[in-house]
N, C-alpha and C. Protein backbone atom coordinates (compact mmCIF):
# COMPACT_ATOMS: atom_id res chain seq x y z
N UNK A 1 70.34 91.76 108.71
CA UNK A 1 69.32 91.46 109.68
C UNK A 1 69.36 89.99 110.08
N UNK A 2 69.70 88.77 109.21
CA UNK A 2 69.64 87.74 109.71
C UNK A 2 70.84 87.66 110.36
N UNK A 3 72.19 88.17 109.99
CA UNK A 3 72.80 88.21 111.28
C UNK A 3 72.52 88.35 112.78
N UNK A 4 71.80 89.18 112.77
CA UNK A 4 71.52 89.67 114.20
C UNK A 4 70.57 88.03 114.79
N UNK A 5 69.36 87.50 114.06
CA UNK A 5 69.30 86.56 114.93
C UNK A 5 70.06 85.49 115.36
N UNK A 6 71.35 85.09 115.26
CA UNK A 6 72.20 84.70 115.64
C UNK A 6 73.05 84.91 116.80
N UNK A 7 72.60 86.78 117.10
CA UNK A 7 73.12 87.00 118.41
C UNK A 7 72.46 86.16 119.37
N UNK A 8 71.47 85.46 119.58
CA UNK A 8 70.91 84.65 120.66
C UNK A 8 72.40 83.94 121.33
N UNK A 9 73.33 83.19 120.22
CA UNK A 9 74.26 82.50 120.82
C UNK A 9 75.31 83.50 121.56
N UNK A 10 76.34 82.91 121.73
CA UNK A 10 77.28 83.68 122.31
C UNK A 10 78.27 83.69 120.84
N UNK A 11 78.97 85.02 121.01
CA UNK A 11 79.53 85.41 119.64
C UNK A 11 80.81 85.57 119.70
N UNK A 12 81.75 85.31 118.86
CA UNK A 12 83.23 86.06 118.90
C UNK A 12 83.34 87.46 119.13
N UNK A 13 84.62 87.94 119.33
CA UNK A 13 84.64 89.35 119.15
C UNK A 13 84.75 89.66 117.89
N UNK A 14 85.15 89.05 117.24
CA UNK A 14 85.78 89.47 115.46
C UNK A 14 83.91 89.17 115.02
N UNK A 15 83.13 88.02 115.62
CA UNK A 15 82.02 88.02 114.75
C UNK A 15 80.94 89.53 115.40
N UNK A 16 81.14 89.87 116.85
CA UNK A 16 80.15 90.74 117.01
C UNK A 16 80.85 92.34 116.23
N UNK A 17 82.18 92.32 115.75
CA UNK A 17 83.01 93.39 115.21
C UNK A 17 81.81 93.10 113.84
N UNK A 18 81.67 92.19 113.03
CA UNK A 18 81.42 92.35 112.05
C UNK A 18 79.71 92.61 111.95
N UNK A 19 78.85 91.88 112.93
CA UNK A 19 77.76 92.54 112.65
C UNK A 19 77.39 93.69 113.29
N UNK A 20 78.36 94.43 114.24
CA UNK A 20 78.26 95.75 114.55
C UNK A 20 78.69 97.00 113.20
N UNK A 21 79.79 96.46 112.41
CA UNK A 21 79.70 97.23 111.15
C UNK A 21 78.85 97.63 110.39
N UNK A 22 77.78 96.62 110.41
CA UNK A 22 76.51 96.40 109.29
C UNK A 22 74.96 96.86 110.66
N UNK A 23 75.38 97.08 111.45
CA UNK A 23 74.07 97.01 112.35
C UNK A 23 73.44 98.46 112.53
N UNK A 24 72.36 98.79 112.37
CA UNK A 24 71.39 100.52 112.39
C UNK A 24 71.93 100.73 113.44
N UNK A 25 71.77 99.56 114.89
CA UNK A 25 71.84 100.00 115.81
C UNK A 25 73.15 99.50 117.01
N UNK A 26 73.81 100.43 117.26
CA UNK A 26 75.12 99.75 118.56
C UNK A 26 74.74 99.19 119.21
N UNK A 27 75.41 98.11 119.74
CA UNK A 27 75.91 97.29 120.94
C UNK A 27 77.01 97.18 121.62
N UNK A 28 76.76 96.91 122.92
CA UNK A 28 78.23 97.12 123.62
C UNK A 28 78.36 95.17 123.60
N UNK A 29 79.79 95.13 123.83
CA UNK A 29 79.88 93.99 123.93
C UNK A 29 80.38 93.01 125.12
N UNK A 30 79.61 92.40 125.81
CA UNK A 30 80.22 91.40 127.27
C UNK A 30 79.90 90.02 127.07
N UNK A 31 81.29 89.58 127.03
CA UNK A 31 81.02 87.93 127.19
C UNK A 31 80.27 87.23 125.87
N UNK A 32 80.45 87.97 124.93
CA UNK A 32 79.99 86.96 124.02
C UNK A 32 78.48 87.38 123.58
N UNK A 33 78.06 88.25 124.35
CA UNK A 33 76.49 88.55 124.32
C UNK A 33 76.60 90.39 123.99
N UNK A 34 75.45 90.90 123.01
CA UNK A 34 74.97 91.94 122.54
C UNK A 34 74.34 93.11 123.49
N UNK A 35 74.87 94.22 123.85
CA UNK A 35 73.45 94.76 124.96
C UNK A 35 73.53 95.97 123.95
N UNK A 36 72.41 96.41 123.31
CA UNK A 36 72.01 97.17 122.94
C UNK A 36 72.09 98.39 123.43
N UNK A 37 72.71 99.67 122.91
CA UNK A 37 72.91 101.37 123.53
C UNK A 37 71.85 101.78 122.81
N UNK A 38 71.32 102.61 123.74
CA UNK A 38 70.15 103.25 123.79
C UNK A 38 70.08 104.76 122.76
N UNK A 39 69.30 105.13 122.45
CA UNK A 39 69.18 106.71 121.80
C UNK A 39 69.43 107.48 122.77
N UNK A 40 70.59 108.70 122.45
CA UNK A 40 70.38 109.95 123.44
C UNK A 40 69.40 110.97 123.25
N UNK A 41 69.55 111.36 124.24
CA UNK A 41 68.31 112.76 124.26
C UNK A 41 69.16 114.20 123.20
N UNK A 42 68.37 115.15 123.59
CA UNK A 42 68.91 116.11 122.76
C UNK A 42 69.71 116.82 123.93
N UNK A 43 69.34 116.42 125.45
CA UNK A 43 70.18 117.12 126.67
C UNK A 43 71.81 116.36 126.35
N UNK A 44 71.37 115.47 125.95
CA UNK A 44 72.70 114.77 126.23
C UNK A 44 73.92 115.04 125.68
N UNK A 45 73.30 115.32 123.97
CA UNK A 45 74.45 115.53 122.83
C UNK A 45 74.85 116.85 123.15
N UNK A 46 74.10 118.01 123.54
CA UNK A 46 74.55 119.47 124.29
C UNK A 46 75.72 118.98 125.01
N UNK A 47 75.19 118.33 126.58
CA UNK A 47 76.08 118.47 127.45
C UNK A 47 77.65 117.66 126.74
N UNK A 48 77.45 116.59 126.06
CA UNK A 48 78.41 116.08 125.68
C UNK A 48 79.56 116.86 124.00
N UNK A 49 78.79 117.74 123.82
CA UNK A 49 79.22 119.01 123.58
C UNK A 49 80.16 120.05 123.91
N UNK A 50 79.08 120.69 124.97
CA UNK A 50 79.81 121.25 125.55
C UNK A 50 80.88 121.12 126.21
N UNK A 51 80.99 120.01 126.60
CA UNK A 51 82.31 118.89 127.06
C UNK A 51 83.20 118.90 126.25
N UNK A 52 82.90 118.49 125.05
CA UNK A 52 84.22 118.36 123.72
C UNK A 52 84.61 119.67 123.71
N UNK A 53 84.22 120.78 123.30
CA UNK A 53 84.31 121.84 123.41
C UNK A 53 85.49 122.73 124.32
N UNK A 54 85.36 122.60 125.76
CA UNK A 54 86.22 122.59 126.88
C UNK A 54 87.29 122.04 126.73
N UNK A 55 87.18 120.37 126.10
CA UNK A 55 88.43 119.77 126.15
C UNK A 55 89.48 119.81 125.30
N UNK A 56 88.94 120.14 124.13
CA UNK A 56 89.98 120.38 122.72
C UNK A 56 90.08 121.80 122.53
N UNK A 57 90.87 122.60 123.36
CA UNK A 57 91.70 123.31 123.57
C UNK A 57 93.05 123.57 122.47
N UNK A 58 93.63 124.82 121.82
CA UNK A 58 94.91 124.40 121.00
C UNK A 58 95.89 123.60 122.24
N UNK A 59 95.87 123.55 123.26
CA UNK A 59 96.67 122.92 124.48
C UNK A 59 96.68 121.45 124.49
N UNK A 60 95.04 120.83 123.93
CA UNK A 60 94.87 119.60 123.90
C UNK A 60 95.27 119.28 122.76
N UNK A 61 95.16 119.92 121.71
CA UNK A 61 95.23 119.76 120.21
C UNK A 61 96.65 119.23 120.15
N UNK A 62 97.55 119.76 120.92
CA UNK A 62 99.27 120.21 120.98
C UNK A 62 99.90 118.95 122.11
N UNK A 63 98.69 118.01 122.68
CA UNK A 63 99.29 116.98 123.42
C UNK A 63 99.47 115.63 122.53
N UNK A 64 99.82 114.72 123.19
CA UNK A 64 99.65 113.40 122.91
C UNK A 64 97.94 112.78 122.68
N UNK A 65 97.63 113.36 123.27
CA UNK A 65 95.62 112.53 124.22
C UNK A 65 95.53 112.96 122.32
N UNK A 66 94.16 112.03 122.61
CA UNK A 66 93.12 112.18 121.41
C UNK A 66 91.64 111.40 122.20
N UNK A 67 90.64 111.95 121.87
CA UNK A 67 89.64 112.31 122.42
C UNK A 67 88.41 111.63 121.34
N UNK A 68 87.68 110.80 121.92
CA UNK A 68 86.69 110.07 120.85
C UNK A 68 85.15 110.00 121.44
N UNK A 69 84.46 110.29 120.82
CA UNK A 69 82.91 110.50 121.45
C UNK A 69 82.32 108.98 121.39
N UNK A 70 80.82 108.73 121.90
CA UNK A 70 80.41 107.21 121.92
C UNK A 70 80.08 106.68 120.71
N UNK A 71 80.92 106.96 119.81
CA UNK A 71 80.68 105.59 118.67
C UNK A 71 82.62 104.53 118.11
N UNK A 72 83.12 104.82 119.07
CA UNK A 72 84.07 104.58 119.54
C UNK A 72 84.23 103.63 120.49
N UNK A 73 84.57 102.12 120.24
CA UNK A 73 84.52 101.05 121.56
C UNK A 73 86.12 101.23 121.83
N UNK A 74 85.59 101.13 123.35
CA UNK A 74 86.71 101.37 124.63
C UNK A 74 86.51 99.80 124.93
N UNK A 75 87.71 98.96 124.87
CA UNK A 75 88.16 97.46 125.50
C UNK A 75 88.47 97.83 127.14
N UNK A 76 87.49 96.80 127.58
CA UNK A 76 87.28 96.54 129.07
C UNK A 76 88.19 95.69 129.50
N UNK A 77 87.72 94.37 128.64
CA UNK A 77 88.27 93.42 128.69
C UNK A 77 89.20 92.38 127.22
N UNK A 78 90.17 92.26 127.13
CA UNK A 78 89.89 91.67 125.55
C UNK A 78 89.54 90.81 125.37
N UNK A 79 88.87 90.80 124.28
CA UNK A 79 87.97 90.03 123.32
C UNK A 79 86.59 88.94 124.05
N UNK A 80 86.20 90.00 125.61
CA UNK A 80 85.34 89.86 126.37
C UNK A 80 84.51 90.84 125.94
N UNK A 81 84.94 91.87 127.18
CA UNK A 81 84.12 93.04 126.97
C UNK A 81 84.58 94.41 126.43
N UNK A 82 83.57 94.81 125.79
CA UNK A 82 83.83 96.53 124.99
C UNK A 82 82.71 97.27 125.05
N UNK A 83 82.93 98.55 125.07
CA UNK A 83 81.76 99.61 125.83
C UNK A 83 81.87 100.69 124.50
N UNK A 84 80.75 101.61 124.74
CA UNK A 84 80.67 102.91 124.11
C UNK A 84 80.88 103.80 125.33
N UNK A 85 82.16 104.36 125.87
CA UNK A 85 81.48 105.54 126.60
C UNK A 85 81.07 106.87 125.63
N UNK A 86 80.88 108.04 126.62
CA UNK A 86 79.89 109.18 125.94
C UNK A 86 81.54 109.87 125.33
N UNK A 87 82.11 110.03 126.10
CA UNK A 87 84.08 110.65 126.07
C UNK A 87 84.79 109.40 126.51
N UNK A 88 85.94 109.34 125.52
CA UNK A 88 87.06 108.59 125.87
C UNK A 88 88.61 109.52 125.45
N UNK A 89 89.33 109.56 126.23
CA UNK A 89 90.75 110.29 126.20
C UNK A 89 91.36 109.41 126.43
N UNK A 90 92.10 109.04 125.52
CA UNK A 90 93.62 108.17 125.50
C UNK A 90 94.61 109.07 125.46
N UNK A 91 96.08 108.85 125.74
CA UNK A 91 96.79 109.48 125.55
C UNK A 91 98.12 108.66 125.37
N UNK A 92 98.08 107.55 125.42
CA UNK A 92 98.64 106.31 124.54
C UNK A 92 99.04 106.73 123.66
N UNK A 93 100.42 107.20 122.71
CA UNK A 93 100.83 107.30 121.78
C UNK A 93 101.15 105.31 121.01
N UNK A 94 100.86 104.70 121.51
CA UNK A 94 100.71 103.11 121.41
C UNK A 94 99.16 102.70 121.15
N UNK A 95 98.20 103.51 121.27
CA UNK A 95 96.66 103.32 121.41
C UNK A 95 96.78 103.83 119.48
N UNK A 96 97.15 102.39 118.98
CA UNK A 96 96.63 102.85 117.52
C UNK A 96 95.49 102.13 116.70
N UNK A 97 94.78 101.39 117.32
CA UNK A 97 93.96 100.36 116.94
C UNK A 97 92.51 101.16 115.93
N UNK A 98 92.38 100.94 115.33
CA UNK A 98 91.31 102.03 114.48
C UNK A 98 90.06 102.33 114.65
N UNK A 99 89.45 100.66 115.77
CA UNK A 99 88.30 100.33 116.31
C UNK A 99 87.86 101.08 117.52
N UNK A 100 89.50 100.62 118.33
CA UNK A 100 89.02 100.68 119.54
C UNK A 100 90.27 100.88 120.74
N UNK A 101 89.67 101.98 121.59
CA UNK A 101 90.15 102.26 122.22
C UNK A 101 91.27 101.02 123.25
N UNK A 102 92.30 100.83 123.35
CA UNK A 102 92.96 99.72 124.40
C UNK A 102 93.54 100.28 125.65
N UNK A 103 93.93 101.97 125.54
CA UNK A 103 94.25 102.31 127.04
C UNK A 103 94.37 103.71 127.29
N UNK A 104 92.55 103.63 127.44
CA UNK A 104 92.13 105.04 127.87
C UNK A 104 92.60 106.16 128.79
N UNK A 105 92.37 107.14 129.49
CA UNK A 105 92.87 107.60 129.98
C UNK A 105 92.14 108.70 131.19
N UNK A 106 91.29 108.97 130.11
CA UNK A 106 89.95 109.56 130.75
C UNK A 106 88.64 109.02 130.53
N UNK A 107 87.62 108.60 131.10
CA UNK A 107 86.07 108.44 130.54
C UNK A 107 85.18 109.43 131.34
N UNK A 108 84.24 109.65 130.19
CA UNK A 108 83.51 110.69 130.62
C UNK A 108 82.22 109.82 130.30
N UNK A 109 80.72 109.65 131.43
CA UNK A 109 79.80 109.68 130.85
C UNK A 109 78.89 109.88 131.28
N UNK A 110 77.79 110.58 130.39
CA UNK A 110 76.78 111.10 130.43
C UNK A 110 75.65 110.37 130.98
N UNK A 111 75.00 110.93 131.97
CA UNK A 111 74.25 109.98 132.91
C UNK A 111 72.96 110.12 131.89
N UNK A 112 71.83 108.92 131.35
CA UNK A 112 70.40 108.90 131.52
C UNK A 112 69.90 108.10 132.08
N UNK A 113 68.36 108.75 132.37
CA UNK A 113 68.28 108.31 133.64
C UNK A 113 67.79 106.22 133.61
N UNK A 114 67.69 105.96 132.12
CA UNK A 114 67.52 104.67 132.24
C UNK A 114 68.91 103.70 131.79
N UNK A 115 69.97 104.82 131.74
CA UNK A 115 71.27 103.74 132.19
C UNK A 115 72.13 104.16 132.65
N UNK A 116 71.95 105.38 133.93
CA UNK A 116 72.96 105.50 134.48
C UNK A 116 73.09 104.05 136.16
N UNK A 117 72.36 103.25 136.38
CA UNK A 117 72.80 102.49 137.00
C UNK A 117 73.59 102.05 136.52
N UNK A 118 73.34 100.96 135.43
CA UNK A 118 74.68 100.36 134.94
C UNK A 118 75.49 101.21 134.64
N UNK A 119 75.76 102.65 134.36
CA UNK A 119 76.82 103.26 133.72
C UNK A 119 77.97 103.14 134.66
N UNK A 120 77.17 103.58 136.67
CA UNK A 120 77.43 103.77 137.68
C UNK A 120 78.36 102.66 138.58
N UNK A 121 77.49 101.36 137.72
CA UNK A 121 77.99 100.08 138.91
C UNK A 121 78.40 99.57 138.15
N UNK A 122 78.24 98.15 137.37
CA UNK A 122 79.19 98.04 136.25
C UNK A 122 80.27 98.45 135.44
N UNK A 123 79.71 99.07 134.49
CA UNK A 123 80.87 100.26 133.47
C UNK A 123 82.24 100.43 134.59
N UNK A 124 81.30 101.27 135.73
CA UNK A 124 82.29 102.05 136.37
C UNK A 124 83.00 100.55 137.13
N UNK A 125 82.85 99.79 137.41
CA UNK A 125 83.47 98.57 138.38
C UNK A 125 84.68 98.32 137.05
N UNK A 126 84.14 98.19 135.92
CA UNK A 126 84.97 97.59 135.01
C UNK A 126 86.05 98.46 134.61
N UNK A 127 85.70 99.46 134.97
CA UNK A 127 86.86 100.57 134.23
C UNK A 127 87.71 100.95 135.21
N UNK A 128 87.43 100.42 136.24
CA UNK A 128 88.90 100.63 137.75
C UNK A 128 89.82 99.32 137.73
N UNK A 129 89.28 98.25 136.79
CA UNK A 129 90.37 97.59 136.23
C UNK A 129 91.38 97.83 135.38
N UNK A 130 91.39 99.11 134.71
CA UNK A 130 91.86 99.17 133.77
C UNK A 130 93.10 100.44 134.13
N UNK A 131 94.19 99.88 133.79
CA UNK A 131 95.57 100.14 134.83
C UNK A 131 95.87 101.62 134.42
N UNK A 132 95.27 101.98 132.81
CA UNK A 132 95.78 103.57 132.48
C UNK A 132 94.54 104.49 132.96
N UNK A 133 93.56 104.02 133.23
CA UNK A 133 92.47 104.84 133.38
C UNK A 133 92.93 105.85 134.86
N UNK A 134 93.08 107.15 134.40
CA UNK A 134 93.04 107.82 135.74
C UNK A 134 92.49 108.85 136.14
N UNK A 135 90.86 108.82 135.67
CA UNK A 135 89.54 109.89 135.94
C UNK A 135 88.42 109.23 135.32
N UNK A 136 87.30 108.85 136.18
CA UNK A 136 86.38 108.47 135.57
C UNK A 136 85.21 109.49 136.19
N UNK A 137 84.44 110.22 134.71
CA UNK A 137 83.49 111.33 134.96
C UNK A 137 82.38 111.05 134.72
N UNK A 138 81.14 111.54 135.46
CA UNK A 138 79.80 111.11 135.41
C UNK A 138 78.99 112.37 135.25
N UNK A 139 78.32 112.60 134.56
CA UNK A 139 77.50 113.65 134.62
C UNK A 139 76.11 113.90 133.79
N UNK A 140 75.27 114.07 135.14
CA UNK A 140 73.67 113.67 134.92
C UNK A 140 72.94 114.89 133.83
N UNK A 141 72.33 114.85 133.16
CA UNK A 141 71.91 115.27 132.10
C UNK A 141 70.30 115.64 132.79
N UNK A 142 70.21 114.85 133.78
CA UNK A 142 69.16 115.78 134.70
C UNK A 142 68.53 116.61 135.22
N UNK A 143 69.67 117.33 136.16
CA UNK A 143 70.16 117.66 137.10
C UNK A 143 71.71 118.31 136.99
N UNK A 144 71.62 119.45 137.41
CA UNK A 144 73.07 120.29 137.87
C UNK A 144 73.99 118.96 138.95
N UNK A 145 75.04 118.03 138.59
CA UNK A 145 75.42 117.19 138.74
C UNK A 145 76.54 116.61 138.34
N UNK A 146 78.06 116.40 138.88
CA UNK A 146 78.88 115.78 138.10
C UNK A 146 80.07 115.14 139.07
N UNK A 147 79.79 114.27 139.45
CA UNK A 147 80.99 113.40 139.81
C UNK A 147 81.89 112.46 139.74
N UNK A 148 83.48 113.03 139.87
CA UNK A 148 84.51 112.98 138.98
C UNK A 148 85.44 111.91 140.48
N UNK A 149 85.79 110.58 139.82
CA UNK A 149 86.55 110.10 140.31
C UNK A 149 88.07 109.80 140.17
N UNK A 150 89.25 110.21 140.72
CA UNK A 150 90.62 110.07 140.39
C UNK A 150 91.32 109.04 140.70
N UNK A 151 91.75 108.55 140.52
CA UNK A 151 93.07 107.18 141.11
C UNK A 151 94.00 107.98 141.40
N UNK A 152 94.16 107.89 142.63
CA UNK A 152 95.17 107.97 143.08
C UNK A 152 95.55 106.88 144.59
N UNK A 153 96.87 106.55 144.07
CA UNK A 153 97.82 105.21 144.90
C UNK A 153 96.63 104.22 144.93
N UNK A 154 95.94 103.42 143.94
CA UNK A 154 95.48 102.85 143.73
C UNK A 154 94.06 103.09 144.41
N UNK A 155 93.54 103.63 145.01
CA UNK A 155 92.57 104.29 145.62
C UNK A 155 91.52 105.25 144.47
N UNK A 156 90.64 105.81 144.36
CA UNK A 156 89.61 106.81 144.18
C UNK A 156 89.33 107.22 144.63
N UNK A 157 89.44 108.81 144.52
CA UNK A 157 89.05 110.09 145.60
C UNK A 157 87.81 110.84 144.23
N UNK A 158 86.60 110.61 145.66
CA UNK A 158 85.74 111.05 144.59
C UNK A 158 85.25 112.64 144.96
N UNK A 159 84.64 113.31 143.77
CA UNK A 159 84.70 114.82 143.66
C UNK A 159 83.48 114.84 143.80
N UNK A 160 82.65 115.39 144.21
CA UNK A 160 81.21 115.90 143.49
C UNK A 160 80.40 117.62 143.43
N UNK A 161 80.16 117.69 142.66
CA UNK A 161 79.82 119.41 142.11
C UNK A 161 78.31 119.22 141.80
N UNK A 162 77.71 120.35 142.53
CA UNK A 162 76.17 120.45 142.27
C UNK A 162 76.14 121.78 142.09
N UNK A 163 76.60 123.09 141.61
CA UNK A 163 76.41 123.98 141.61
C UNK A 163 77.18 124.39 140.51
N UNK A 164 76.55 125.47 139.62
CA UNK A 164 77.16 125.89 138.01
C UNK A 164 77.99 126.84 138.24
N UNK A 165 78.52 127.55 139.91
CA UNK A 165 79.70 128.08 140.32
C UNK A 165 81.11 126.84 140.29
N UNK A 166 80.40 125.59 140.76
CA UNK A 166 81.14 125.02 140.67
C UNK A 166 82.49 124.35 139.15
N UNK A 167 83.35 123.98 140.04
CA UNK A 167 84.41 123.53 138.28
C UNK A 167 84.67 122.31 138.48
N UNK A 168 84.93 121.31 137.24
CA UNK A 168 85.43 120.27 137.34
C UNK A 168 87.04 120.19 136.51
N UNK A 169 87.64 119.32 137.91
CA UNK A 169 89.19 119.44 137.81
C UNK A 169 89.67 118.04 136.98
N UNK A 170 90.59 118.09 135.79
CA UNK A 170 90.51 117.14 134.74
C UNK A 170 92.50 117.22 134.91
N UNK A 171 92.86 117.18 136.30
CA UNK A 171 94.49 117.29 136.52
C UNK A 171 95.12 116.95 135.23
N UNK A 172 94.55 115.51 135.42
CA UNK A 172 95.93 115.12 133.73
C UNK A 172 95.60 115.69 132.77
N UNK A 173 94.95 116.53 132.53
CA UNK A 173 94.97 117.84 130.92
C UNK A 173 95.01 118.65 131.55
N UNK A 174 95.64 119.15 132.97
CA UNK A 174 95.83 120.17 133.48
C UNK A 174 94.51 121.28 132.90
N UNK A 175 93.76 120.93 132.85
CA UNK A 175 91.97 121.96 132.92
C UNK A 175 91.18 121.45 134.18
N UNK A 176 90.27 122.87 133.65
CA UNK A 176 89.30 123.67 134.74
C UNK A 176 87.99 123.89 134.16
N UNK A 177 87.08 123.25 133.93
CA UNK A 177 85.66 123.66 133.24
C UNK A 177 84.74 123.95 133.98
N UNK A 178 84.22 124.88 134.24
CA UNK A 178 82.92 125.70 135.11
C UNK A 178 81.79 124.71 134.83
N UNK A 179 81.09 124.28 135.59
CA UNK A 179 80.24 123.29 135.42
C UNK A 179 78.66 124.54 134.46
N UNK A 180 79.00 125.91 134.61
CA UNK A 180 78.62 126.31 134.07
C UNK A 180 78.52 126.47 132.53
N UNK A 181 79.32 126.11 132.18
CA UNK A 181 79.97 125.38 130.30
C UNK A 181 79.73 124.18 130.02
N UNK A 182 79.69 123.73 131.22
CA UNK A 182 79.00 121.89 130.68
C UNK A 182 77.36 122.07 130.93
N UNK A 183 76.82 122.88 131.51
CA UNK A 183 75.69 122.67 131.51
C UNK A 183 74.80 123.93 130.60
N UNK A 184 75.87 124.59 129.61
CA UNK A 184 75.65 125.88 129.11
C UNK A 184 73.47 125.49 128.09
N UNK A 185 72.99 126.06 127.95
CA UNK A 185 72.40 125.99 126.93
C UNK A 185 71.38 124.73 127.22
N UNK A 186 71.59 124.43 128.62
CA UNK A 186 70.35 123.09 129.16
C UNK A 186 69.32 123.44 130.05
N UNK A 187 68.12 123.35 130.03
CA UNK A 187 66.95 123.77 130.45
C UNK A 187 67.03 122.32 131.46
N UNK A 188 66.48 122.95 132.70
CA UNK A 188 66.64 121.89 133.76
C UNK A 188 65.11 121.89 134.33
């Protein structure tokens, strides 16, 4: 605990690594400074569920990718910034770091409604820097909702699905998930 009042200053990465080991509660890390991740709901851990679920497939099991939920930091920037997303897919057979993700492949995250701005503008600004990333997924825990952005030729072509007929297309794992399976078992 007296660590933590020390976060006032600006911190190393190796020092916010170490009082994130010892800390009740996560932080993402930018610039030297602490931002605190919030509690999920019980919609959330479902939908982000049902998500894992879809994705680890014996097909996925049998690839390269490996697949890490949000207690897992994804590097934005090094030894700047590092995030929790809700899903991270690497497929980096070079991504061996034990902490933390260095070159994701997919992010998936779960919108609430008091941080999906930043999830939206930020997160998402920061993660189109990042040269392996090639799908970044959003999906509101709200609301029947999920829009899926691709790189392609350096560009983003964005998807969006509001209907549980609808599917979301995940090309580079060559899958198809009925938005009806991601939203299986959620009272709206």
């Amino acid at each position: 605990m007296e660590a933590l009042k020390k976060t006032a200053s600006v911190l190393t990465f190796e020092e916010y690594l170490a009082l994130e080991q010892d800390s009740d509660t996560r932080h993402e890390f930018s610039d030297g400074r602490l931002i605190p991740v919030e509690a999920t709901t019980k919609a959330h851990n479902k939908i982000k569920r049902n998500l894992i679920r879809q994705i680890e497939t014996p097909k996925f099991d049998n690839s390269p990718c490996e697949l890490f939920d949000e207690n897992v930091l994804t590097q934005l920037t090094e030894d700047k910034k590092y995030v929790y997303p809700d899903i991270v897919i690497s497929c980096d057979p070079d991504d061996t770091d034990p902490l933390v993700v260095k070159s994701p492949t997919i992010i998936i995250e779960i919108l609430s409604p008091s941080t999906k701005k930043y999830d939206k503008t930020v997160k998402f600004f920061a993660y189109q820097h990042i040269p392996t990333i090639q799908q970044c997924i959003f999906v509101a825990q709200d609301s029947i909702e999920v829009k899926s952005f691709e790189r392609a030729d350096n560009q983003w072509i964005l998807s969006t699905m509001e209907s549980l007929e609808d599917r979301l297309e995940i090309p580079y794992l060559d899958l198809s998930i009925a938005l009806a399976d991601i939203y299986a078992n959620i009272k709206m």
